[in-house]
Structure formats: structure tokens, C-alpha cells
Protein backbone atom coordinates (compact mmCIF):
# COMPACT_ATOMS: atom_id res chain seq x y z
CA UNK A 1 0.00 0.00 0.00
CA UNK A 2 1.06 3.75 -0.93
CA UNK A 3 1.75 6.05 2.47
CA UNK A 4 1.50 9.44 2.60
CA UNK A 5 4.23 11.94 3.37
CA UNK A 6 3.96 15.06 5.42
CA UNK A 7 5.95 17.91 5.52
CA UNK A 8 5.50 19.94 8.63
CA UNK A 9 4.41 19.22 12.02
CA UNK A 10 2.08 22.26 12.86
CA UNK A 11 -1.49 22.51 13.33
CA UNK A 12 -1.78 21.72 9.39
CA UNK A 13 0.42 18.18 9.62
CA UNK A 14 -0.85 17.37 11.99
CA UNK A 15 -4.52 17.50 11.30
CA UNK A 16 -3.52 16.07 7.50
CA UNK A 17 -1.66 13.11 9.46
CA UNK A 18 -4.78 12.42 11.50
CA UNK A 19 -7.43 12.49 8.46
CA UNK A 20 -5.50 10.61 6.73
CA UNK A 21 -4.56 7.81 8.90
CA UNK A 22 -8.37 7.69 9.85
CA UNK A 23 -9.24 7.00 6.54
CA UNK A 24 -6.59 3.99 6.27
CA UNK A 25 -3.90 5.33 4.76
CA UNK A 26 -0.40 5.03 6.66
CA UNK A 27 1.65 8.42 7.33
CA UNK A 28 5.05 9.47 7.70
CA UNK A 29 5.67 12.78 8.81
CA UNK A 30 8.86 15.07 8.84
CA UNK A 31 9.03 18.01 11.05
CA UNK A 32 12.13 19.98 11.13
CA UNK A 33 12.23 21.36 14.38
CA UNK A 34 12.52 18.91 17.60
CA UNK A 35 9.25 19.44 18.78
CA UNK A 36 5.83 19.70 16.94
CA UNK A 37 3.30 22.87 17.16
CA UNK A 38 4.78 24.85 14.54
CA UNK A 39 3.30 28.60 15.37
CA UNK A 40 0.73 26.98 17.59
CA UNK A 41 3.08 26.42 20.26
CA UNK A 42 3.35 27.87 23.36
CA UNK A 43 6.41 29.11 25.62
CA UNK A 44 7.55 26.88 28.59
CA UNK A 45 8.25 28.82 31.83
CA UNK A 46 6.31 30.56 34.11
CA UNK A 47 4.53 32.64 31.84
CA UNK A 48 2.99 30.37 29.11
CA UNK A 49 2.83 33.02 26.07
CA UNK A 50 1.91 31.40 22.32
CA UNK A 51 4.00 33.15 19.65
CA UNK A 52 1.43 36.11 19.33
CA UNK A 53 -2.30 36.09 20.34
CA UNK A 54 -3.78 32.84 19.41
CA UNK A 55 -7.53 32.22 19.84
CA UNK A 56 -9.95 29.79 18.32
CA UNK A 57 -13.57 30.36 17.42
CA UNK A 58 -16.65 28.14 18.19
CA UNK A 59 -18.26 29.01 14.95
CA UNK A 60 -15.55 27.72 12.71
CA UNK A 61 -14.29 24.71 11.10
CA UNK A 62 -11.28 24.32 13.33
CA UNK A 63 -13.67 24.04 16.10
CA UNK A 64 -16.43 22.02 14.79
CA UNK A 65 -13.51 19.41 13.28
CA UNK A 66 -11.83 19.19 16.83
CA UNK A 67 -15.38 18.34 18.20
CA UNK A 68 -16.13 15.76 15.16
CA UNK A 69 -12.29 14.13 16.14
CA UNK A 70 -13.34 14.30 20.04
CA UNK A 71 -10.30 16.39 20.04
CA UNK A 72 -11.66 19.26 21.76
CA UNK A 73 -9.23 21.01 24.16
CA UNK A 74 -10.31 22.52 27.63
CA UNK A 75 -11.47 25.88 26.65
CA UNK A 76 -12.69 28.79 28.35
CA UNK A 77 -15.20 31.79 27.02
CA UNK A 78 -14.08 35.50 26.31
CA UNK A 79 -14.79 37.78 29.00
CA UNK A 80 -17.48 40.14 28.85
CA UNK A 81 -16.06 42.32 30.97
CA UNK A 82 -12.76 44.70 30.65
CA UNK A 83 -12.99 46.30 27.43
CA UNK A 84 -11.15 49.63 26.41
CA UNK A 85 -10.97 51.54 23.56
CA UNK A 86 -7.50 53.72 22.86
CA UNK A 87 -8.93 57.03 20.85
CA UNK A 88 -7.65 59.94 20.30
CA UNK A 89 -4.22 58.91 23.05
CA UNK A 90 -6.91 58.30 25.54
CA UNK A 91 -8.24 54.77 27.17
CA UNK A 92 -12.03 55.30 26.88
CA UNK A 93 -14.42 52.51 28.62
CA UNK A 94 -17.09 53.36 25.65
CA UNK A 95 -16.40 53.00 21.98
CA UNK A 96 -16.55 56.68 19.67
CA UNK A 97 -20.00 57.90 19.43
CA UNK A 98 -19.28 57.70 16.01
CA UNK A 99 -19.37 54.46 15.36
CA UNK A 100 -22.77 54.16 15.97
CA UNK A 101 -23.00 54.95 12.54
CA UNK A 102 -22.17 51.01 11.57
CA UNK A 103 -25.61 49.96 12.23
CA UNK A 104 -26.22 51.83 8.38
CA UNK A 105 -23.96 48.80 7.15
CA UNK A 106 -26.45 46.30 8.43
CA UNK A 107 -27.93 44.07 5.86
CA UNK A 108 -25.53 45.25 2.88
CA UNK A 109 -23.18 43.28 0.69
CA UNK A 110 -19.43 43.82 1.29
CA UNK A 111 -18.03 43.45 -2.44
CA UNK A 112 -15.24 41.53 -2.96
CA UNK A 113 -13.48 44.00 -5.33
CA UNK A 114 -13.71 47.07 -3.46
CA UNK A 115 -11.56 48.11 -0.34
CA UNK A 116 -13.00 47.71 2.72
CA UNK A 117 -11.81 51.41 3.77
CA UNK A 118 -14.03 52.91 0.51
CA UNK A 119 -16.82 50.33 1.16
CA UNK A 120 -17.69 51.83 4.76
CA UNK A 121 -16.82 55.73 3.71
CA UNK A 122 -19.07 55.26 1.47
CA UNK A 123 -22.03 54.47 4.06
CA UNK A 124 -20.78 55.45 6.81
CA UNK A 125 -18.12 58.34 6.04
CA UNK A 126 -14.28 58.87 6.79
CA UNK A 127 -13.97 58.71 10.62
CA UNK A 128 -16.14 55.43 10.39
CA UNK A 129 -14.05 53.72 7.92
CA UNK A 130 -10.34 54.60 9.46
CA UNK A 131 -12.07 53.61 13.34
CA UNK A 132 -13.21 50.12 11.69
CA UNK A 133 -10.16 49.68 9.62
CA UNK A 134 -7.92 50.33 12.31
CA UNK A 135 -10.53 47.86 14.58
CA UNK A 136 -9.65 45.02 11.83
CA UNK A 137 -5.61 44.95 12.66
CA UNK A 138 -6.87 42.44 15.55
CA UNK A 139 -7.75 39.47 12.99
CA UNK A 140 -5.27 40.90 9.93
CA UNK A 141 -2.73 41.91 11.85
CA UNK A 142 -1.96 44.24 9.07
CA UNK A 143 -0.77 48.11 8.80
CA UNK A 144 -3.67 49.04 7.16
CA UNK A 145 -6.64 46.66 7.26
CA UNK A 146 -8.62 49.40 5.17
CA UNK A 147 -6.73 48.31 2.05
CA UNK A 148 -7.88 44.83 1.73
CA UNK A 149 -10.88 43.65 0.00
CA UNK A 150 -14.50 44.56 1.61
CA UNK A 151 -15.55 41.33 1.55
CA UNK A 152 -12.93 39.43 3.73
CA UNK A 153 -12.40 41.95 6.37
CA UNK A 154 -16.41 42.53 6.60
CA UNK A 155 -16.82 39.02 7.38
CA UNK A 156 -14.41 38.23 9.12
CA UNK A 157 -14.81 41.69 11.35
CA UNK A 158 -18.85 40.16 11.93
CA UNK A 159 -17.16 37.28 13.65
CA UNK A 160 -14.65 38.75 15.39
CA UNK A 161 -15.92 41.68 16.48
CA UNK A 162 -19.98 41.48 17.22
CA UNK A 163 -21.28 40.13 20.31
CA UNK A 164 -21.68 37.54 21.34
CA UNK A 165 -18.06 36.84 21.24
CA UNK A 166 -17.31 33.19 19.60
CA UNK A 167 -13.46 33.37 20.97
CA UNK A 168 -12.53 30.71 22.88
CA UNK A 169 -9.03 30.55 25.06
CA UNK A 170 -7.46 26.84 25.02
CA UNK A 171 -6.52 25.95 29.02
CA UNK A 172 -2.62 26.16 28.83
CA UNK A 173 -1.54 27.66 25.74
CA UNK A 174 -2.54 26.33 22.31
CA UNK A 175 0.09 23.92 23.50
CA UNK A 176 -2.17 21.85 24.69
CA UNK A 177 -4.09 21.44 21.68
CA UNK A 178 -0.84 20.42 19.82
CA UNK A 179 -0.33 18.00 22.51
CA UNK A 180 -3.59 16.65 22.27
CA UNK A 181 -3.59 16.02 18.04
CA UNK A 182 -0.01 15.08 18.74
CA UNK A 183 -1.27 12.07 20.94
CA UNK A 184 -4.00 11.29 18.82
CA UNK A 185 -1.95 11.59 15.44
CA UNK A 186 1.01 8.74 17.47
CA UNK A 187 -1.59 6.75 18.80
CA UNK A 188 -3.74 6.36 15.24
CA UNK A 189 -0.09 5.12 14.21
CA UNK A 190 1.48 8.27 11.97
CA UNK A 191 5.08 8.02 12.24
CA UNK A 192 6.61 10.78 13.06
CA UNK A 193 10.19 11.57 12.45
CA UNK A 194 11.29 15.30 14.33
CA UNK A 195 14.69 16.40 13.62
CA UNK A 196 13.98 15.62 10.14
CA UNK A 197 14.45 18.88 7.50
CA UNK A 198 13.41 17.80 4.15
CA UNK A 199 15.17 19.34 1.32
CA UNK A 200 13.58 17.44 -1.70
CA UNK A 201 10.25 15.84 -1.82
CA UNK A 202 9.26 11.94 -0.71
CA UNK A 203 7.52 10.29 -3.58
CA UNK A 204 3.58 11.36 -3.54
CA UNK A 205 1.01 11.54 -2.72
CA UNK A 206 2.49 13.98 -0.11
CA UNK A 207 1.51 17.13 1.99
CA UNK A 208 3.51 19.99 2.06
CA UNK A 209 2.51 21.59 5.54
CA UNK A 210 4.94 24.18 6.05
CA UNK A 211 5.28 28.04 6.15
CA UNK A 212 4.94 29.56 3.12
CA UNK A 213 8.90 30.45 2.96
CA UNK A 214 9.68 26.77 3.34
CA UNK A 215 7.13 25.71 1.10
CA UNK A 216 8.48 27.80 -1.47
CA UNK A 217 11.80 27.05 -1.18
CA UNK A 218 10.55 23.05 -1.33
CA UNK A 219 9.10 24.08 -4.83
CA UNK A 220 11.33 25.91 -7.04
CA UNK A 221 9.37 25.81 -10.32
CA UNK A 222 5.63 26.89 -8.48
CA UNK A 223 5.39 30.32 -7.60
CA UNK A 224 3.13 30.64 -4.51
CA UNK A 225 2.25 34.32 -4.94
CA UNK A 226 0.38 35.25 -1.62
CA UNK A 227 -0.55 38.65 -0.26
CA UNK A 228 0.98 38.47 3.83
CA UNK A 229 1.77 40.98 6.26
CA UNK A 230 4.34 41.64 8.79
CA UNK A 231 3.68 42.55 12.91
CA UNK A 232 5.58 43.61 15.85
CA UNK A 233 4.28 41.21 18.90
CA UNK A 234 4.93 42.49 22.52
CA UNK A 235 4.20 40.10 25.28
CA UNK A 236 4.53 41.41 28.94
CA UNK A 237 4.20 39.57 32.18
CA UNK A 238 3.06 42.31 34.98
CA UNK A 239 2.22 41.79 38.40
CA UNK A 240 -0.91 42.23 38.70
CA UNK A 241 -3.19 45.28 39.70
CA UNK A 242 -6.91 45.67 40.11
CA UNK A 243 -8.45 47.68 37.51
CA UNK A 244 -5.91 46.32 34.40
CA UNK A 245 -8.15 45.67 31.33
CA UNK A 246 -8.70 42.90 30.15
CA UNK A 247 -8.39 44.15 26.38
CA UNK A 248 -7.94 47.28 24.47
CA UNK A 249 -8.28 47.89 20.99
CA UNK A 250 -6.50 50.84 19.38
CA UNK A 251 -8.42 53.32 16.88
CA UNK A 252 -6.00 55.43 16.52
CA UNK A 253 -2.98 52.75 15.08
CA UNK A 254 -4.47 49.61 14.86
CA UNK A 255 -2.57 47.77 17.90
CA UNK A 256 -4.42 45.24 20.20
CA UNK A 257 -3.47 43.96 23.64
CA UNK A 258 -5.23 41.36 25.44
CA UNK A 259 -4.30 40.42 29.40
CA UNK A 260 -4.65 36.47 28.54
CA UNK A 261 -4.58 35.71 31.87
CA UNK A 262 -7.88 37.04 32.65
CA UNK A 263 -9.35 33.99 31.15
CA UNK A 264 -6.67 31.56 31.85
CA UNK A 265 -4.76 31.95 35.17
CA UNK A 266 -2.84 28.83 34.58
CA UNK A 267 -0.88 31.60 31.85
CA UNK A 268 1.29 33.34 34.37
CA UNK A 269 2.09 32.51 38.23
CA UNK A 270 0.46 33.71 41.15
CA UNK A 271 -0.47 37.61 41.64
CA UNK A 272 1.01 37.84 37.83
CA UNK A 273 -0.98 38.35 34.35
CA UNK A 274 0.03 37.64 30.83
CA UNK A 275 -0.55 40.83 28.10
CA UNK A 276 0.33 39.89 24.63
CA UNK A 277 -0.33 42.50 21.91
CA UNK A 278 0.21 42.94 18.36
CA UNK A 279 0.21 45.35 15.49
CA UNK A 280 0.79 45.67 11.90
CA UNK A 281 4.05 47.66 10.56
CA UNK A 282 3.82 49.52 7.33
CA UNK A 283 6.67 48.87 4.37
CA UNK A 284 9.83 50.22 5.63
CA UNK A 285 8.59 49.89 9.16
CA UNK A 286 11.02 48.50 12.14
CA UNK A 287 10.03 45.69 14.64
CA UNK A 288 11.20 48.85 17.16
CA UNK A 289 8.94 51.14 16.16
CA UNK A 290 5.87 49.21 16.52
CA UNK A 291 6.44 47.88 19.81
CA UNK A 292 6.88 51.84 20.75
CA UNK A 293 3.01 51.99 19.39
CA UNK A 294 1.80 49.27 21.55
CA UNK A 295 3.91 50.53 24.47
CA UNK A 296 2.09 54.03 24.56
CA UNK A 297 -1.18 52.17 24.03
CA UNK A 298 0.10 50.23 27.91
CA UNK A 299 1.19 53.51 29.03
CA UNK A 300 -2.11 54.48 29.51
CA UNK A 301 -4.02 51.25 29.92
CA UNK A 302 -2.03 49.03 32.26
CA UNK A 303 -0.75 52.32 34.64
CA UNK A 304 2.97 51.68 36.25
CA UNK A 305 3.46 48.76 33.67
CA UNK A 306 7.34 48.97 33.45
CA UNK A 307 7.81 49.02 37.22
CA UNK A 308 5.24 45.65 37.22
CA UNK A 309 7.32 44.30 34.11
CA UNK A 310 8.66 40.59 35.69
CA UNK A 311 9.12 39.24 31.82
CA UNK A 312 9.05 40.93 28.49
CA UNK A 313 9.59 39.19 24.81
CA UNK A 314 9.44 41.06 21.45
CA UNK A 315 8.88 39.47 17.95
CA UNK A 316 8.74 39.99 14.63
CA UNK A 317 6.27 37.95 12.85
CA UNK A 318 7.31 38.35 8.95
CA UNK A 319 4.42 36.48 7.13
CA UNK A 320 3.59 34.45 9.15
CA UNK A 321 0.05 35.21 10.27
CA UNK A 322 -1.92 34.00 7.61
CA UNK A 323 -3.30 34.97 4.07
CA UNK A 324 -4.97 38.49 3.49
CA UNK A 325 -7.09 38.98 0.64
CA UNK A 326 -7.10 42.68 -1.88
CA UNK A 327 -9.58 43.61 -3.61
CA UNK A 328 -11.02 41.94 -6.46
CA UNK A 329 -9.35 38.60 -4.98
CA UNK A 330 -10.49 36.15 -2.48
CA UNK A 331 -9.41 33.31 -0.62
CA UNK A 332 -9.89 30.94 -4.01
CA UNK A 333 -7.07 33.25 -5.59
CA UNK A 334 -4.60 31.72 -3.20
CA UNK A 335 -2.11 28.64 -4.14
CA UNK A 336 -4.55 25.50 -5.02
CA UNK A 337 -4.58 22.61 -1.96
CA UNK A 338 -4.57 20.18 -5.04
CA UNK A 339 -1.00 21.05 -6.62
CA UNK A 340 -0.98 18.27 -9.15
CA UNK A 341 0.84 15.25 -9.87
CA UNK A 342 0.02 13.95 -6.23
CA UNK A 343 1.74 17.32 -4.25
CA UNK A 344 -0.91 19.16 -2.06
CA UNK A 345 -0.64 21.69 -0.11
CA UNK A 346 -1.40 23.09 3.81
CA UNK A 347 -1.52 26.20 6.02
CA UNK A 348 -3.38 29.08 6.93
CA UNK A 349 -1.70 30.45 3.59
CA UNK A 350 -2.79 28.17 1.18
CA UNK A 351 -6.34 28.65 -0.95
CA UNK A 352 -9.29 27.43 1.33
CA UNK A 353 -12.00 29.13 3.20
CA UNK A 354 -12.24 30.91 6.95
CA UNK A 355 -10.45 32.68 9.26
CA UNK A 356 -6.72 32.34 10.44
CA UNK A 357 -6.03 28.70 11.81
CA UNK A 358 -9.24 27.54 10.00
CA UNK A 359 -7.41 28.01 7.05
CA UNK A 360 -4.98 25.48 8.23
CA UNK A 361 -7.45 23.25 9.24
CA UNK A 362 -9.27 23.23 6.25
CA UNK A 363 -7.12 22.94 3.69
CA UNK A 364 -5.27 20.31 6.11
CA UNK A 365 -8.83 18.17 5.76
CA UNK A 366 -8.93 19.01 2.04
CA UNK A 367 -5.38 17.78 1.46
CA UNK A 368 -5.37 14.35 3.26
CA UNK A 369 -8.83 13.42 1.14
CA UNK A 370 -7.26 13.93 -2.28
CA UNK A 371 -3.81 12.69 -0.92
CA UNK A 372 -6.05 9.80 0.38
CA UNK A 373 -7.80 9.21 -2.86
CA UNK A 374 -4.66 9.08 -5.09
CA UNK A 375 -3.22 6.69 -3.01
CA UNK A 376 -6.12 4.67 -3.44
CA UNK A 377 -7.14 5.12 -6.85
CA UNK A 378 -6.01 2.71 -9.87
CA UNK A 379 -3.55 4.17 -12.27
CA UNK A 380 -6.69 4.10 -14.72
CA UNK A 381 -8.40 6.23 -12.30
CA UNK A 382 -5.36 8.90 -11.83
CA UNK A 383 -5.15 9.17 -15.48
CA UNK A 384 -8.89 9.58 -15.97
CA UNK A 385 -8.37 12.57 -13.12
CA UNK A 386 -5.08 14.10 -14.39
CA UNK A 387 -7.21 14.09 -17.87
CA UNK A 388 -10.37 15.77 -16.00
CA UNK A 389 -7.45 18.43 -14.25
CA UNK A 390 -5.83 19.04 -17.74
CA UNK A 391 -9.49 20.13 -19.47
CA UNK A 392 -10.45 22.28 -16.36
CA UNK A 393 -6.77 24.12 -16.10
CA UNK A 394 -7.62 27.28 -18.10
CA UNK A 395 -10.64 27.35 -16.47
CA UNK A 396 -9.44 26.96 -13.07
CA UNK A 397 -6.15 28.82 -13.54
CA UNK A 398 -5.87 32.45 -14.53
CA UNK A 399 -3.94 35.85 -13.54
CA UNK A 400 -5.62 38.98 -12.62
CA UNK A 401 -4.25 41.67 -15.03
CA UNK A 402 -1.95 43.39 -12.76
CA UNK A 403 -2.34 42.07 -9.74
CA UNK A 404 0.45 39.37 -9.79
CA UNK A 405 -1.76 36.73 -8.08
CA UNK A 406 -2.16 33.41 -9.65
CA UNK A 407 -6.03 31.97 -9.17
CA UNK A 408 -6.10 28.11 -8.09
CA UNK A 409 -9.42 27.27 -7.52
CA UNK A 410 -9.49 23.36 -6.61
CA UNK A 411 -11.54 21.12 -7.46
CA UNK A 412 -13.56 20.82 -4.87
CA UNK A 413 -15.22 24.26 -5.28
């Protein structure tokens, strides 16, 4: 019998490992590093801090899969206390008056090929649209949210942002999700071979389930043209003080910090709290300077912060936070799961549906099917698909005039 070969032991390995396996196909996976997680994993020590804000949301695939695998991780609700809003250099416990003017978005269309920063001027005027698209830096963690296409920060924004809040914190650090799929991926069998950097392919069917600069660098000849963004993350462990919020998002820049341990104490020792924040940092734009954004932003929200400071990491995250989608493009203009030849693709990169990790989980699900079903299929069968592929390509496959972005819509749209 075939196997199938993974490349990467994130969230997106390991998820392709487990389908996979589950559907009776054997697995051999290579993760470079000594330990699995990829991004997902979360710093040992006293204060357990993932690399940047990680949540996951109870109305998305990643969720709903988990609870299909009974893979669900202890999880706590978000908070519905704690809020702040930085506007205008001042912590306010009420959002702007003026974005009471949102409700005149209700019930309208979001259009995929205008910016989301000219869709809601155009309803709701100027102030609106900068407030919201600096609002949106929390789930793009982008410079300038307001640039992307209307219809993926609109949606996205209606999940992340409206109440009631679908945000769920995993007990521990996502590391204990890893640890749990981990388990489950070792105990269903998948072999899994850490220490292992692959620099040239196994034979496929096989998953490439990397970053995207890995990925590329694993395939020379495909370009994997993807619009990403790059963040400063600032992650503080303060002893703790009553009256700290528990988050603040920033109008006037389009930071965010979030005191973790509000929901999770297990995050930072006793009389201690975790605050990791992010924000997006325009071309040209030094890891430095952002963190000096979201340190104002503490100045005035967590009061005496530096004297409090008992830990303190900075970051860079250089795209590595997922896909973002400009105008007149959408998540089906991103590299294809279904590469060809038996090489699929998986991350929250790669062309499939929802937001951030789901990404990874879907296309992760999407992968191990077709990886399954090659391995499986008669060579009759493959050529009878590669046939099918080779009529559909100029359908499936074409370049937006100037945009630089190669459309791979697979085939299970």
C-alpha cells in the first residue's frame, strides 16, 4: 500500500496526518524542528505566552472538526467584561459615538473587489471607515486593514468583532491542543520523524505543511504568490493590579493587547498576568517602532506597567500570520490545496475558506482526502483525473491583469 508523506508538524500536519490515517492510509511525517506545534506552540516557563495572540472560534471549522475528532481542548469563554478603547491617546471605557454609525452597514453586501476602507466611507463616512479599519488589525494583523478587499475583512470583522463573542481561550496555551492532536496523530499510528528537514520531496502523494517560505523554497518551479503581512508582537508579564483591562483595541494605530490571563490563570504565576499585543508595521517599518506603538497604548491602559514588568519578549512575525485577501481577490485566488501530480498543499496560507487557523485546518482536511484518494485510486483512475485536471486548467487557472496573483481554484469548489 502507498503512504503518505507530510511535511510539517504544525497545526496543518498534523490534522492532515490524523485524516489521513483515519481513513486507512499510513503516514510518515517530517518536522524539522525537535518538537511539533509549529506557530501553535506555546512558551515553557512561568509565563505560558503562544508566539502572538492565538484564539480559536466556536463558529468555525477548526472548532467544529476538533469536536467531530473528540479532540476538543479545555477551553474557556471570552470575557465580557474589561474592554477599552484607545482614541484619540486616551483609554475610553465606551467606543466613539461615532461608530454608531455602523448599524447603516447592516444588511448590505461587502463586495469583494472594493476596499473595505471605501466600502464603509461610502455608508458610513471617513472617521467610520479609518475607526473600523484600524478595529480590523486584531484578525489581519496588518498596517492598514482598510486596504484589503470589503468582503474578507467585513466578514471576518462580523465574527470577530460582534457580540456575542465566539473566541474561545485553550486551558494552557494552544500547547495543549498540539499535545492533544499530537497524541492522537502517534496513537492512530502516523510516524513521526522530528529532527527531520526535508530538502527534496518523498515520492507522492504527499503534503507539504509548512510556512509559506519553506514551502516555497521546497518548490522551485511553483510560484506561490500570496498577499501576507508583517507585525511587531509584545508580550509582557506584569504583576498584577486591580483595575488592568482585560483588552484594548486601538483606533487610533491599529494595535491590540489582550491580558490572557484574565481567562486563563494557569498563563502566568500567582499575583502575575500575561498581556500579549500585536500590530501591523507599514513597508519600511522597524520591529522597534511598533512595539513603541503598543507601548504608549500600555502607558495608559495598564498604569505603572514597566515598574510591574517581571518578563518581556518582542517578535517579529514576517508572514507568518496568515493569508490576506485585496480587492477583487479572495481566498480561491490563493495557491490551489490540489498542486498536481500527487503534491498538495497546507496552512493558513494556502487557498481554502475561513479565518486564520481555519485556514490550516481546512485545507489540512482538504489535502489528506485527495492525498487519500490518489493513493487509493487505480492508475486508470489517476489518469482519468489528471485528464479531467488538464481540461479544467484554463478554467481553473488564470492571472488577474496586474495584480500578480495566480487563481487556483481546486476542485472541490
Amino acid at each position: 500500500m502507498q503512504k503518505v508523506s507530510i511535511v510539517g508538524g504544525g497545526l496543518a500536519g498534523l490534522v492532515a496526518g490524523i485524516s489521513c490515517v483515519e481513513a486507512g492510509m499510513p503516514v510518515e511525517l517530517f518536522e524539522a524542528s525537535a518538537s511539533l506545534g509549529g506557530r501553535a506552540r506555546t512558551q515553557s516557563g512561568e509565563f505560558r505566552a503562544n508566539l502572538g495572540p492565538h484564539v480559536v472560534y466556536s463558529d468555525g471549522f477548526s472548532w467544529e472538526w476538533l469536536r467531530a475528532h473528540d479532540l476538543r481542548p479545555p477551553s474557556k469563554r471570552s470575557p465580557l467584561y474589561g474592554l477599552r478603547f484607545f482614541s484619540r491617546g486616551r483609554v475610553r471605557r465606551l467606543p466613539p459615538r461615532a461608530l454608531a454609525r455602523t448599524r447603516r452597514l447592516r444588511g448590505k453586501p461587502a463586495p469583494a473587489d472594493q476596499s473595505f476602507r471605501a466600502w464603509v466611507r461610502t455608508h458610513c463616512g471617513e472617521e467610520v471607515a479609518e475607526m473600523l479599519s484600524r478595529a480590523a488589525g486584531v484578525f489581519t494583523f496588518d498596517h492598514d486593514p482598510g486596504r484589503l478587499s470589503a468582503a474578507f475583512v467585513a466578514e471576518r470583522g462580523g465574527r470577530v468583532l460582534s457580540p456575542p463573542p465566539s473566541n474561545r481561550y485553550v486551558i494552557g496555551g494552544w500547547q495543549t491542543m498540539v499535545d492533544i492532536l499530537a497524541e492522537r496523530a502517534r496513537d492512530l499510528g502516523v510516524v513521526i520523524n522530528n529532527d527531520a528537514r526535508v530538502s527534496e520531496l518523498p515520492d507522492p502523494p504527499v503534503i507539504v505543511a509548512t510556512n509559506l517560505a519553506d514551502a516555497q523554497q521546497l518548490l522551485p518551479a511553483v510560484r506561490l504568490s500570496v498577499t501576507t503581512t508583517r507585525c511587531a508582537i509584545l508580550d509582557l508579564g506584569l504583576a498584577h493590579r486591580i483595575g488592568d483591562p482585560f483588552l484594548v483595541s486601538d483606533l487610533d494605530t491599529g494595535g491590540w493587547l489582550e491580558r490572557f490571563s484574565t481567562a486563563d490563570k494557569s498563563l502566568a504565576p500567582s499575583g502575575h498576568e500575561l498581556v500579549q499585543g500585536h500590530i501591523g508595521l507599514a513597508p519600511g517599518e522597524g520591529v522597534s517602532e511598533g512595539v513603541a506603538k503598543l507601548e504608549r497604548i500600555a502607558d495608559r491602559a495598564f498604569p505603572k506597567w514597566r515598574e510591574r514588568a517581571a518578563w518581556r519578549r518582542q517578535q517579529l512575525m514576517d508572514a507568518k500570520t496568515g493569508a490576506l485577501d485585496l480587492p477583487g481577490t479572495s481566498w480561491r485566488d490563493r495557491p490551489a490545496v490540489d498542486q498536481g501530480d500527487g503534491l498538495y498543499l497546507a496552512g493558513d496560507w494556502v487557498g481554502a475558506p475561513g479565518l486564520l487557523s481555519e485556514v490550516a485546518f481546512a485545507s489540512a482536511a482538504q489535502a489528506a482526502e485527495l492525498a487519500v484518494e490518489r493513493a487509493t485510486a487505480t492508475p486508470i483512475a489517476r489518469s482519468k483525473r489528471a485528464a479531467r485536471n488538464a481540461q479544467t486548467a484554463p478554467v481553473a487557472l488564470s492571472r488577474r491583469e496586474g495584480s500578480g496573483v495566480i487563481s487556483a481554484r481546486s476542485s472541490s469548489d
